[in-house]
N, C-alpha and C. Protein backbone atom coordinates (compact mmCIF):
# COMPACT_ATOMS: atom_id res chain seq x y z
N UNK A 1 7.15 -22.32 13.88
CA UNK A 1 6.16 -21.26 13.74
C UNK A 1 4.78 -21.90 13.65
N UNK A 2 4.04 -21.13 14.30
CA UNK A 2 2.64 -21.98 14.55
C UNK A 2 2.04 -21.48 12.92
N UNK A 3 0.91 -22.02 13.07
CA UNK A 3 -0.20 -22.16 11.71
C UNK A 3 -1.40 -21.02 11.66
N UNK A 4 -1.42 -20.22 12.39
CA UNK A 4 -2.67 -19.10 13.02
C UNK A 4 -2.10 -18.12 12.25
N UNK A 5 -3.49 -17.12 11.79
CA UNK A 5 -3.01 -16.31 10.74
C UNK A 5 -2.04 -15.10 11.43
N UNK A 6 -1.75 -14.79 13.02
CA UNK A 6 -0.79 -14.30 13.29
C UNK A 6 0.37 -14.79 13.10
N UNK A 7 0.94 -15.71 12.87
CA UNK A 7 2.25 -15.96 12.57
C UNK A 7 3.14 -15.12 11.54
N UNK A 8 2.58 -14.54 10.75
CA UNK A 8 3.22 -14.19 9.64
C UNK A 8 3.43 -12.54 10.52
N UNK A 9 3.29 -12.01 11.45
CA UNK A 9 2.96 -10.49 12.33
C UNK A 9 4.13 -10.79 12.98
N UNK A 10 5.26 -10.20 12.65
CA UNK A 10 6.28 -10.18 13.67
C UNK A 10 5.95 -9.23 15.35
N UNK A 11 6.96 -9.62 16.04
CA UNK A 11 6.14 -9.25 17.80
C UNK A 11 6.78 -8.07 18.22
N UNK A 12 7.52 -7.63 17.19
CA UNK A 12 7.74 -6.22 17.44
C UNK A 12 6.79 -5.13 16.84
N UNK A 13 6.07 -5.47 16.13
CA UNK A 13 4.65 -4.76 15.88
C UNK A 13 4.76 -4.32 14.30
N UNK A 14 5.90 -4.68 13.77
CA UNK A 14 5.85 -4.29 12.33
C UNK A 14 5.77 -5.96 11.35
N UNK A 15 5.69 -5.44 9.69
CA UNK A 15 5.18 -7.21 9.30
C UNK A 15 6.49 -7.57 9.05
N UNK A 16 6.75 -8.91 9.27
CA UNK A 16 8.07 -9.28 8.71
C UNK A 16 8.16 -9.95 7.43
N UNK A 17 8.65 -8.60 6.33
CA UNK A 17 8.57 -8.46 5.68
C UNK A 17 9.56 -10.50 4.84
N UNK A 18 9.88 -10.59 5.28
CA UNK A 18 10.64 -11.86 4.58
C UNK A 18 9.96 -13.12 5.14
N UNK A 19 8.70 -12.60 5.39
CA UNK A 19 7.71 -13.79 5.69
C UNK A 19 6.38 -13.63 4.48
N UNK A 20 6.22 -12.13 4.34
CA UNK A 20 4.65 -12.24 3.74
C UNK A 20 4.90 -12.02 2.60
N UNK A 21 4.03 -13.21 2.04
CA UNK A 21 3.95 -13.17 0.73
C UNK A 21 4.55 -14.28 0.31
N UNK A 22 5.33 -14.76 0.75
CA UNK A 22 6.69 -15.94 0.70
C UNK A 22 7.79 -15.35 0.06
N UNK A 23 8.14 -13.92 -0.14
CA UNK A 23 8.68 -13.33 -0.72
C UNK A 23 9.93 -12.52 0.07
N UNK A 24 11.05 -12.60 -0.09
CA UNK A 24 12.13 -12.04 0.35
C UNK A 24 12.49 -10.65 -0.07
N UNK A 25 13.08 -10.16 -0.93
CA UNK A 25 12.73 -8.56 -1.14
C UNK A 25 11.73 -8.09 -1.88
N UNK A 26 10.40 -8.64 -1.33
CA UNK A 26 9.28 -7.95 -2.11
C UNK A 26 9.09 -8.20 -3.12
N UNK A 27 9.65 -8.76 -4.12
CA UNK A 27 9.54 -9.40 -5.49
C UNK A 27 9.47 -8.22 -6.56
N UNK A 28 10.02 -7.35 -7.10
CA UNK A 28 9.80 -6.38 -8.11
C UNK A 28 9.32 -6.82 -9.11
N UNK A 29 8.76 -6.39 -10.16
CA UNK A 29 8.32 -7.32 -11.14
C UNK A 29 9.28 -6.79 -12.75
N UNK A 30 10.38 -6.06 -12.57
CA UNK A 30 10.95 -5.69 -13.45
C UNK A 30 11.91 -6.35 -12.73
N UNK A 31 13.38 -6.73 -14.09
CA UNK A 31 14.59 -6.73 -14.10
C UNK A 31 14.42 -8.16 -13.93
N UNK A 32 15.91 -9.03 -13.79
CA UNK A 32 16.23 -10.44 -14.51
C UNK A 32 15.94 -10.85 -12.82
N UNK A 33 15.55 -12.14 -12.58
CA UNK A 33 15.62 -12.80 -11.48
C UNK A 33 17.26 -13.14 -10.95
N UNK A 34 16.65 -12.56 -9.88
CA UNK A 34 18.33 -13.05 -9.01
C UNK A 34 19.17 -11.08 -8.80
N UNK A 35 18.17 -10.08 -9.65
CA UNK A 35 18.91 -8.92 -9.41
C UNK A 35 18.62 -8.72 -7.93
N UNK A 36 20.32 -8.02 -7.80
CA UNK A 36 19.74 -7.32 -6.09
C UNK A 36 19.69 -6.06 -6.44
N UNK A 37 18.81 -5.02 -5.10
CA UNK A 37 18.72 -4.04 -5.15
C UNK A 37 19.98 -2.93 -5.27
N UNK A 38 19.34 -1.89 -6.37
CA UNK A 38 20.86 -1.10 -6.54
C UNK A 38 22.09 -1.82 -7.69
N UNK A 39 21.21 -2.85 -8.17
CA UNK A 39 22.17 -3.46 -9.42
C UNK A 39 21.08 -2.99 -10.66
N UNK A 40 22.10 -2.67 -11.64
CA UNK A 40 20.94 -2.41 -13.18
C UNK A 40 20.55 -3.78 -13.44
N UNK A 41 19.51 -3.29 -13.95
CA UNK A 41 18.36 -4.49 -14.43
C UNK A 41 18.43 -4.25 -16.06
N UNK A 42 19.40 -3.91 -16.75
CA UNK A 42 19.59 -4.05 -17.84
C UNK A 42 18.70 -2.92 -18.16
N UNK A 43 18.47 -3.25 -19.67
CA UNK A 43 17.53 -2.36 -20.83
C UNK A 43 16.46 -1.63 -20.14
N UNK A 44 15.77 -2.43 -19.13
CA UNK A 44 14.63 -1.71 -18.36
C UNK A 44 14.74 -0.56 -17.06
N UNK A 45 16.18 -0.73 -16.76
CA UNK A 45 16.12 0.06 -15.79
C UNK A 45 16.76 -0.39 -14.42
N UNK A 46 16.59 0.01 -13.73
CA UNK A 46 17.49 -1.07 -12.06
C UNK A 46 16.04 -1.18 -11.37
N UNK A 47 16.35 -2.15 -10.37
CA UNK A 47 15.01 -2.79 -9.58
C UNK A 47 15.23 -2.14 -8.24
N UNK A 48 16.25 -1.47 -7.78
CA UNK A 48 15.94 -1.55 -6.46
C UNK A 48 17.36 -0.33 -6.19
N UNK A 49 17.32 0.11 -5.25
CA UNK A 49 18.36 1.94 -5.02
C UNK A 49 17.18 3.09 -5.59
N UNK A 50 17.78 3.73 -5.68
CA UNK A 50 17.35 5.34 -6.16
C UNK A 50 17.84 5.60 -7.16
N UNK A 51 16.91 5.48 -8.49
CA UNK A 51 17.40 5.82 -9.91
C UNK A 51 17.23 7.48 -9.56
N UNK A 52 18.21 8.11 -10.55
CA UNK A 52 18.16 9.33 -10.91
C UNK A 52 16.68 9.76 -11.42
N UNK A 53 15.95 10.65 -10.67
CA UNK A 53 15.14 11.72 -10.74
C UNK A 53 13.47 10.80 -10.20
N UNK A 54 14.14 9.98 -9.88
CA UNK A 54 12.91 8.93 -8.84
C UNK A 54 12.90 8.40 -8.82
N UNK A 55 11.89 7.19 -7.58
CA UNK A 55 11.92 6.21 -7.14
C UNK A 55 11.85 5.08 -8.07
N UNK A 56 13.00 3.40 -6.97
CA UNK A 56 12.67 2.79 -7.92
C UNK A 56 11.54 1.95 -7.70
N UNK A 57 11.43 1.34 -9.19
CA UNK A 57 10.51 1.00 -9.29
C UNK A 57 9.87 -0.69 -8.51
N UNK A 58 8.66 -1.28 -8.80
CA UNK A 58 8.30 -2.29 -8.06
C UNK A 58 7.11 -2.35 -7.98
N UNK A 59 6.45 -3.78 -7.53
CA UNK A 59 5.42 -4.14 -6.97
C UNK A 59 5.21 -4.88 -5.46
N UNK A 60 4.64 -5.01 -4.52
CA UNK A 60 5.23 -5.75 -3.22
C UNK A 60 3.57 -5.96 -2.71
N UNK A 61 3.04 -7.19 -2.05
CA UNK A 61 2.07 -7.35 -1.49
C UNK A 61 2.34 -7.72 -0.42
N UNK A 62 1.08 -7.41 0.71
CA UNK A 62 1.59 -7.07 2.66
C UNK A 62 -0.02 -8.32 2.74
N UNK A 63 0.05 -9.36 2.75
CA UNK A 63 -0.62 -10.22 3.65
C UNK A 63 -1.12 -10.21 4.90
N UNK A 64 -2.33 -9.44 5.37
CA UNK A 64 -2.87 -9.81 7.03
C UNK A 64 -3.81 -10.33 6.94
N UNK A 65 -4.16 -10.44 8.46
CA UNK A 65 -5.20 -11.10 9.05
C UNK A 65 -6.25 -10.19 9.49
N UNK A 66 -6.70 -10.00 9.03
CA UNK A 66 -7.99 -8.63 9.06
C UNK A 66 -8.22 -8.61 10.98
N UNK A 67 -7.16 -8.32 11.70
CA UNK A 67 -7.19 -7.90 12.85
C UNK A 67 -6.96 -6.71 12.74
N UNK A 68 -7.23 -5.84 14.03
CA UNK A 68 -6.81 -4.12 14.28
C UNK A 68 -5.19 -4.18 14.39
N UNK A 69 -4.42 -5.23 14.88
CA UNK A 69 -3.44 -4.90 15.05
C UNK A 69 -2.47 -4.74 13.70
N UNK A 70 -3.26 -5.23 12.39
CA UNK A 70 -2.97 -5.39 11.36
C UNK A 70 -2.58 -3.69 10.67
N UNK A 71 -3.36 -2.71 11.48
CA UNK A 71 -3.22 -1.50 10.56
C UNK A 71 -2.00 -0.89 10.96
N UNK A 72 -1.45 -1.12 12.36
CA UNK A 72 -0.09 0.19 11.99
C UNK A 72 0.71 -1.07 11.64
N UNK A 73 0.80 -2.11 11.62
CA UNK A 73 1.78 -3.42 11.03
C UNK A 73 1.69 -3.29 9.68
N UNK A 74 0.43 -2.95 8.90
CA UNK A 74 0.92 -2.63 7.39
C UNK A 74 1.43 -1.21 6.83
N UNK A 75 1.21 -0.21 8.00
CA UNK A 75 1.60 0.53 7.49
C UNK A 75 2.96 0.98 7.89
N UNK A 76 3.90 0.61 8.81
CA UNK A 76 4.99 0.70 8.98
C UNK A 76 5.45 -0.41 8.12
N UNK A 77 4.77 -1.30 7.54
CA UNK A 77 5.44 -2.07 6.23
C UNK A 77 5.51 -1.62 5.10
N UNK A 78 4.49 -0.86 4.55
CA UNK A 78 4.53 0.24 3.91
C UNK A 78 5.04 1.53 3.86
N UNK A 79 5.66 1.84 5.04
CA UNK A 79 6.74 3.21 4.88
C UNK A 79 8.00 2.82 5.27
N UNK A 80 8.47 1.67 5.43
CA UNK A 80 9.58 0.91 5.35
C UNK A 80 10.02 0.35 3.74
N UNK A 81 8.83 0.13 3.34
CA UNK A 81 9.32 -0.59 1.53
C UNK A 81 9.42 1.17 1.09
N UNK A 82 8.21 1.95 1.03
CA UNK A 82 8.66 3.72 0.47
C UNK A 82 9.68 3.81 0.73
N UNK A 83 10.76 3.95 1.61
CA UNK A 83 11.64 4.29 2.16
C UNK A 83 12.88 3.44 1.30
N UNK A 84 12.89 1.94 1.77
CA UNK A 84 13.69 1.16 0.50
C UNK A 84 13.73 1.82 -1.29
N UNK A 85 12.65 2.19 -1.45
CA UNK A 85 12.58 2.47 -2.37
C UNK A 85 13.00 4.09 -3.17
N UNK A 86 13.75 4.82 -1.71
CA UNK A 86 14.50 6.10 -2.23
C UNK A 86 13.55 7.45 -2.04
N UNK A 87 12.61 7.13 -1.19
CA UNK A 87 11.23 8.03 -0.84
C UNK A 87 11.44 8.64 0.28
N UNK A 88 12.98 8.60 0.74
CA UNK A 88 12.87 8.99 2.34
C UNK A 88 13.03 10.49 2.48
N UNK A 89 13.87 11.97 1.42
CA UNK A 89 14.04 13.01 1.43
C UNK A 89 12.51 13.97 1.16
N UNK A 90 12.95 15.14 1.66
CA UNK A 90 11.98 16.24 1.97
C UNK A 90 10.94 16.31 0.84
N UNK A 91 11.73 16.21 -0.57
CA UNK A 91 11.19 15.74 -1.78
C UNK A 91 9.69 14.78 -1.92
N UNK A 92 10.22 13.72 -1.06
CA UNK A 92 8.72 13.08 -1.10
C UNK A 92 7.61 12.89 0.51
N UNK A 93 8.01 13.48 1.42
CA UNK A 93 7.37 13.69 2.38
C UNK A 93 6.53 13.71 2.33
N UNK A 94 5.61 14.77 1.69
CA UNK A 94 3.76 14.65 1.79
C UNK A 94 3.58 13.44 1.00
N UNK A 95 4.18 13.05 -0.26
CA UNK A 95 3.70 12.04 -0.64
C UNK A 95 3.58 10.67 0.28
N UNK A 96 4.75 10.50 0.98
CA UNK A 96 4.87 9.53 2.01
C UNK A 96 3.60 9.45 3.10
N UNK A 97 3.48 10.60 3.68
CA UNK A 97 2.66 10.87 4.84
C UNK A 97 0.64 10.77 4.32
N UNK A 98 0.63 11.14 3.31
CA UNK A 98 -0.51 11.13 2.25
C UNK A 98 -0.73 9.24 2.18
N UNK A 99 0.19 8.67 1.61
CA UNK A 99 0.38 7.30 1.69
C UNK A 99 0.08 6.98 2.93
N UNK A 100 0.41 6.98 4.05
CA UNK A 100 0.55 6.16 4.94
C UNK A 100 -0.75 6.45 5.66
N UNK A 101 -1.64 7.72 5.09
CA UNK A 101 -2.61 8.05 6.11
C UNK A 101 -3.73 7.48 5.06
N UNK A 102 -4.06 6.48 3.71
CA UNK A 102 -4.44 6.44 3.17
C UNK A 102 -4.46 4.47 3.47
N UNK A 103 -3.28 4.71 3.65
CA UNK A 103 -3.08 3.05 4.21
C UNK A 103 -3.95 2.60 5.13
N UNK A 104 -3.61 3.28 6.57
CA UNK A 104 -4.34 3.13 7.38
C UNK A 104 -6.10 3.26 7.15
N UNK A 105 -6.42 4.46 6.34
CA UNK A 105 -7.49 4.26 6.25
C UNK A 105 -8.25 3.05 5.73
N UNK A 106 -7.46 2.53 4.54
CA UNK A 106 -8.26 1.74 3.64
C UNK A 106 -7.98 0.15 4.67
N UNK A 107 -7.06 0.16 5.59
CA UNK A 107 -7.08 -1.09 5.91
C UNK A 107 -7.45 -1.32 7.14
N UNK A 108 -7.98 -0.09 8.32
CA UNK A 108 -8.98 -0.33 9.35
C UNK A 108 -10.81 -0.45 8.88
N UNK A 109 -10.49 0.34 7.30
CA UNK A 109 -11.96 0.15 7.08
C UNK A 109 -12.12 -1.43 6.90
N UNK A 110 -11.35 -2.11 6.04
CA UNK A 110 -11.13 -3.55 5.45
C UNK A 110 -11.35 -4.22 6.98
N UNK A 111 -10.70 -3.96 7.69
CA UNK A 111 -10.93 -4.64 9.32
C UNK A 111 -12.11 -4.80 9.75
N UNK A 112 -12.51 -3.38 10.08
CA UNK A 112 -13.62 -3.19 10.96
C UNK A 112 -15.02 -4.00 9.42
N UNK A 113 -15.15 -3.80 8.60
CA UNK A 113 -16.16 -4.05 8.18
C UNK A 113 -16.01 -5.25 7.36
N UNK A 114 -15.20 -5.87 6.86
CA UNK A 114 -15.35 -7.16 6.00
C UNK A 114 -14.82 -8.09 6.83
N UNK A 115 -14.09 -8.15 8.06
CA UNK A 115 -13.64 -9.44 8.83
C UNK A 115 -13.97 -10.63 8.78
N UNK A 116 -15.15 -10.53 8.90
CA UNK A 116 -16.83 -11.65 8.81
C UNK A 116 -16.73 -12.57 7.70
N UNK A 117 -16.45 -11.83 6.32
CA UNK A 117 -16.32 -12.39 5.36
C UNK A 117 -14.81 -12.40 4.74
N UNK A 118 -13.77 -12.10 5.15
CA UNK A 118 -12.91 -11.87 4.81
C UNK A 118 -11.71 -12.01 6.23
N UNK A 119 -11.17 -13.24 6.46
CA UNK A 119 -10.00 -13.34 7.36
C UNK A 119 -8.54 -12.83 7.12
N UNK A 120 -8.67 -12.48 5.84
CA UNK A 120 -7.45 -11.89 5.64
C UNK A 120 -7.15 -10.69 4.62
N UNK A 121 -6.52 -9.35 4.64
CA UNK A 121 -6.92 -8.34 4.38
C UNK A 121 -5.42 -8.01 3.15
N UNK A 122 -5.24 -7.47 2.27
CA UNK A 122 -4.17 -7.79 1.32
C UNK A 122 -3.90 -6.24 0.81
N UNK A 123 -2.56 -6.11 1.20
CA UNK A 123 -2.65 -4.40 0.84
C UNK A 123 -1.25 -4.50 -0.52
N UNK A 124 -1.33 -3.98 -1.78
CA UNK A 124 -0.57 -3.93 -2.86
C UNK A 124 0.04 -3.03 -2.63
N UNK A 125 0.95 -2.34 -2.82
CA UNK A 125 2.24 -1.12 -3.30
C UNK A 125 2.78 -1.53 -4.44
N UNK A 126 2.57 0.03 -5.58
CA UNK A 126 2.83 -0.35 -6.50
C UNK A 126 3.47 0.83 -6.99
N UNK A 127 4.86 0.90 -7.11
CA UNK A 127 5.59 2.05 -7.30
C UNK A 127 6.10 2.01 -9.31
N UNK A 128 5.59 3.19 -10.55
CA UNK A 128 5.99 2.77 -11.56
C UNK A 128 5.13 3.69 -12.50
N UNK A 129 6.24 4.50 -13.21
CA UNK A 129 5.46 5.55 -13.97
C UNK A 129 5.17 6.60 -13.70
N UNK A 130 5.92 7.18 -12.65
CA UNK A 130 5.97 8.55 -12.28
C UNK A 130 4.88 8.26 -11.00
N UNK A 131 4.11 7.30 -10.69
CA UNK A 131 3.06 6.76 -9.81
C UNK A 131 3.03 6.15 -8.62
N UNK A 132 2.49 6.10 -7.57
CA UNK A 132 2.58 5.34 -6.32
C UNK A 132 1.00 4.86 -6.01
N UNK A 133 1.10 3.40 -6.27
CA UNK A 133 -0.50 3.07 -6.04
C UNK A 133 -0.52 2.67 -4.57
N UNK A 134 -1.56 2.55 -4.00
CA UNK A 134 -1.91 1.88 -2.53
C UNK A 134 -3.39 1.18 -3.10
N UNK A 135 -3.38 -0.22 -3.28
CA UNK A 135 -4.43 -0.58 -3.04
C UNK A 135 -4.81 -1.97 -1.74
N UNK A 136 -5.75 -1.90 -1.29
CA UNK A 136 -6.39 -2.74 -0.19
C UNK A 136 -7.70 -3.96 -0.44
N UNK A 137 -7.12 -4.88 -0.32
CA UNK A 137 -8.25 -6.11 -0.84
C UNK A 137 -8.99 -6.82 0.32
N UNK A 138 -10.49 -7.11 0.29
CA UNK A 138 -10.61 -7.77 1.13
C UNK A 138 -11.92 -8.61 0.02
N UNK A 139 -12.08 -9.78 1.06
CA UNK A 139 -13.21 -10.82 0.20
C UNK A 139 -14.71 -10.17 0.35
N UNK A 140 -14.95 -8.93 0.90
CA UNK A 140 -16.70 -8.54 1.46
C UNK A 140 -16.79 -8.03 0.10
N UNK A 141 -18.28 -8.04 -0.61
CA UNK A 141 -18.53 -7.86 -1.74
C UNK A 141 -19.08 -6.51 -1.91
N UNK A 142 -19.24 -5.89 -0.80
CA UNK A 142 -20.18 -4.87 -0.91
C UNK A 142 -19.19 -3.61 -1.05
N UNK A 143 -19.65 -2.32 -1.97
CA UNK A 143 -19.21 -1.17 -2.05
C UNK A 143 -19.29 -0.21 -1.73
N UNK A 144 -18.13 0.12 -0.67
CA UNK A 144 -18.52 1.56 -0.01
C UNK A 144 -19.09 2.69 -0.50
N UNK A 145 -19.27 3.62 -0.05
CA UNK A 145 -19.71 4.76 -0.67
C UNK A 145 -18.81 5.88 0.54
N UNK A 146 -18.25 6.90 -0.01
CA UNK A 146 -17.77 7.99 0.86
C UNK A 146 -19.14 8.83 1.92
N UNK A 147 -19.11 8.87 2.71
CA UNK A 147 -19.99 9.90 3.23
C UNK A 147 -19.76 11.72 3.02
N UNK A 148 -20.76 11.99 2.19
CA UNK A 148 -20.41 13.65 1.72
C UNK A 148 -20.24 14.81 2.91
N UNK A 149 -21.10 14.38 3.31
CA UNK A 149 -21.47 15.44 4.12
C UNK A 149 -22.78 15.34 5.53
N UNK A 150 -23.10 14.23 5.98
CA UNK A 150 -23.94 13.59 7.22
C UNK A 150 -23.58 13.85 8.36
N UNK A 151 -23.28 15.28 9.20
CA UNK A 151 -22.92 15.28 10.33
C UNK A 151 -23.40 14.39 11.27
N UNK A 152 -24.69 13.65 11.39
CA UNK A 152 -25.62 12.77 12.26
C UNK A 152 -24.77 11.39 11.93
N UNK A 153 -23.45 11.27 11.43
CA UNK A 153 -23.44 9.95 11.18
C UNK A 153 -21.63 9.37 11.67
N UNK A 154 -20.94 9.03 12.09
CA UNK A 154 -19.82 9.10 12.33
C UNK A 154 -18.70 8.17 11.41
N UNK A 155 -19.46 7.14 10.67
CA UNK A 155 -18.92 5.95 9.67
C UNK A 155 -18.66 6.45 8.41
N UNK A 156 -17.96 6.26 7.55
CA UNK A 156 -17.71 6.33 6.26
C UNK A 156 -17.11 7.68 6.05
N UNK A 157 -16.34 8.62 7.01
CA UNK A 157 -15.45 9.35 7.33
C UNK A 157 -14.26 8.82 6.35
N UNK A 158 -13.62 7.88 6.92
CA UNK A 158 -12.17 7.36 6.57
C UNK A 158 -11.99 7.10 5.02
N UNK A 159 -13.00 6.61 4.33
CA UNK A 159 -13.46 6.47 3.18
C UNK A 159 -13.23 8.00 2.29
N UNK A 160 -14.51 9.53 2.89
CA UNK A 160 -14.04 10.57 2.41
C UNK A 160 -12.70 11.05 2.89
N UNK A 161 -12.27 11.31 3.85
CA UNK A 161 -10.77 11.10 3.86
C UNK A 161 -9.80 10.68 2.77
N UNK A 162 -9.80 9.84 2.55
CA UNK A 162 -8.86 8.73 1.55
C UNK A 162 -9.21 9.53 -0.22
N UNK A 163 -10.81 9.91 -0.54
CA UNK A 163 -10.72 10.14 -1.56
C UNK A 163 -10.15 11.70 -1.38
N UNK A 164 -10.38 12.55 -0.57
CA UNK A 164 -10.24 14.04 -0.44
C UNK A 164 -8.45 14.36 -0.31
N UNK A 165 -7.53 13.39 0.07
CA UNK A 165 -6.35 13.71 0.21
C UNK A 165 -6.11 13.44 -0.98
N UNK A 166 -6.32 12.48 -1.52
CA UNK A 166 -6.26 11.80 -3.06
C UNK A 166 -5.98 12.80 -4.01
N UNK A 167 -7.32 13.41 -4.20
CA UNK A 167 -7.63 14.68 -4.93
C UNK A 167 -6.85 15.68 -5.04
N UNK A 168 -6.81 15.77 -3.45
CA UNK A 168 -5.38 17.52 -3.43
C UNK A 168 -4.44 17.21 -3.44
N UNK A 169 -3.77 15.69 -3.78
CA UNK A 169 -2.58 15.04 -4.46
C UNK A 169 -2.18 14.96 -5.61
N UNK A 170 -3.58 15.26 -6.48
CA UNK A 170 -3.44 15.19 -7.88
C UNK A 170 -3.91 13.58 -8.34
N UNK A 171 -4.31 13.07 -7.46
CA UNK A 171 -4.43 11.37 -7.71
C UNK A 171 -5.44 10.91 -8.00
N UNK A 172 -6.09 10.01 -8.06
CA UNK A 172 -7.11 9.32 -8.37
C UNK A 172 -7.55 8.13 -7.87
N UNK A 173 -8.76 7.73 -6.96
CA UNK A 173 -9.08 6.64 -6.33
C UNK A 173 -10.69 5.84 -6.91
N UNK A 174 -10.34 4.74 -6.46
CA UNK A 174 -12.07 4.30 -6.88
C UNK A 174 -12.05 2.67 -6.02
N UNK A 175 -13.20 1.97 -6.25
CA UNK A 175 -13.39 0.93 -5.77
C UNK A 175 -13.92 -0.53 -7.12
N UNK A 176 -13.32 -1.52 -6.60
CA UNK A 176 -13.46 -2.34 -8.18
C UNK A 176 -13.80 -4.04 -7.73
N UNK A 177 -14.44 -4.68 -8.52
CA UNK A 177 -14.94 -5.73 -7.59
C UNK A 177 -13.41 -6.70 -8.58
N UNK A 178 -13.37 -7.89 -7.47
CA UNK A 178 -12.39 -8.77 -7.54
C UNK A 178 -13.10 -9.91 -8.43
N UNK A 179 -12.36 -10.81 -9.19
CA UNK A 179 -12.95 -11.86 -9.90
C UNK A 179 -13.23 -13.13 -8.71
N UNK A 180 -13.12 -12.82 -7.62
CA UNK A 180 -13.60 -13.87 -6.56
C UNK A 180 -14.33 -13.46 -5.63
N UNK A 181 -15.19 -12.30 -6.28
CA UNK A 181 -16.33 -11.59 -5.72
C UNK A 181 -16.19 -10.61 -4.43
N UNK A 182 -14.97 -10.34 -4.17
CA UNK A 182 -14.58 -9.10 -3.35
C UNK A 182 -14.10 -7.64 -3.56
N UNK A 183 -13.73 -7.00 -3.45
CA UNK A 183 -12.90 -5.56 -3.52
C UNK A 183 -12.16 -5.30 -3.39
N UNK A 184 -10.96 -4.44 -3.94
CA UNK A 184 -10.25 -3.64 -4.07
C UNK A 184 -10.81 -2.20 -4.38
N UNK A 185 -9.98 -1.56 -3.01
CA UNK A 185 -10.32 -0.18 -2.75
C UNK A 185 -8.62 0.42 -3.52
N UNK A 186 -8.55 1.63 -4.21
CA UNK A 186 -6.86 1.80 -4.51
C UNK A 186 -6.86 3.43 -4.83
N UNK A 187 -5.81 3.90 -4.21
CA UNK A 187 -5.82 5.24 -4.28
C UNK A 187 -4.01 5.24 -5.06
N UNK A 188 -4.07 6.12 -6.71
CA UNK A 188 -2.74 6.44 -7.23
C UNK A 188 -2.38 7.73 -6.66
N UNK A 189 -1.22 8.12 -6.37
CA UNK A 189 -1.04 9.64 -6.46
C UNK A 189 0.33 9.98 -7.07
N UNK A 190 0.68 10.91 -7.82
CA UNK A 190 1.62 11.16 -8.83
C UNK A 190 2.90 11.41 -7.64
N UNK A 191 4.05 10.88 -8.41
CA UNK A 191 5.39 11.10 -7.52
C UNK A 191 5.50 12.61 -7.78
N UNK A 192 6.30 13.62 -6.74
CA UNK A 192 6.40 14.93 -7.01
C UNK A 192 7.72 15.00 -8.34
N UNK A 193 7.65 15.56 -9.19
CA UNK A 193 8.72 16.00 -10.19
C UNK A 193 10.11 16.40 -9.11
N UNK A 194 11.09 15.96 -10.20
CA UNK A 194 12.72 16.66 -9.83
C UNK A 194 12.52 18.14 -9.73
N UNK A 195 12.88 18.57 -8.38
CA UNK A 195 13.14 20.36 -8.20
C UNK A 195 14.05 20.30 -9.57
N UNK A 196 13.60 21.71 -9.62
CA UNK A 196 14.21 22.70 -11.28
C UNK A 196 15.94 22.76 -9.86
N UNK A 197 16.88 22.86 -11.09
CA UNK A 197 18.44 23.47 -10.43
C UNK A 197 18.96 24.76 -10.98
């Protein structure tokens, strides 16, 4: 395998996932090392299947190369781990689709505008607490701002986007500087409750 930050981009167009990160199933950060998915993790809970009344739980980071081809590669990496993670029924659909259109946003913006300063673009999933985070890292220091309302302007769309689905999700987004002088952009949105029986 060559040394170029495409290597880690499998050539079927999705990330291969048992490359990025150096991590093989995503690394959960609950339960004993060595659990596999769908085994209890003891006192805390199981790491990996579909616990009763929601998803399980986890943390997983998606490594790119702040290329365009990087955005549907993280986000079919990202609705591939949702999916591992027991997110695939009617139950969580908008949440899924909300996710994935939130993905994309935050990580063509990370593309198109921090490249320069930032060769490689770092998207978190963080499933835990009734919660599903999406956040997106890149090294550019500067902080977006949503565009409100500027018909004369066509940029910073994707940005209001991301916070406006957020919102009618019930979720909460913001932007936060990194201790190595970059950003994280991260949008939470609440898992939907167990239908009443």
């Amino acid at each position: 395998m060559s040394g170029s930050p495409d290597s880690r981009v499998a050539d079927e167009g999705r990330l291969d996932v048992e490359q990025i990160s150096g991590t093989a199933e995503a690394e959960p950060r609950r339960g004993r090392p060595g659990d596999e998915p769908g085994e209890d993790a003891g006192p805390d809970g199981p790491t990996g299947g579909c616990p009763p009344g929601g998803p399980a739980e986890g943390v997983w980071r998606f490594p790119v190369p702040a290329t365009e081809a990087s955005v549907p590669r993280t986000r079919h990496a990202v609705r591939d781990r949702l999916l591992a993670q027991g997110m695939g029924g009617v139950r969580y659909q908008e949440l899924v689709d909300d996710l994935l259109l939130i993905v994309s946003e935050l990580v063509s913006n990370a593309v198109t505008h921090a490249a320069e300063l930032s060769p490689e673009v770092v998207t978190e999933l963080s499933v835990r607490g009734g919660w599903v985070r999406v956040s997106v890292e890149d090294g550019d220091p500067y902080r977006p701002k949503a565009l409100e309302s500027d018909t004369g302007r066509t940029g910073g769309r994707g940005l209001l986007l991301v916070k406006s689905v957020t919102l009618q999700a019930g979720g909460v987004c913001d932007v936060e500087r990194t201790g190595e002088g970059g950003k994280v952009i991260w949008a939470s949105l609440p898992v939907p409750p167990e239908p009443d029986r």
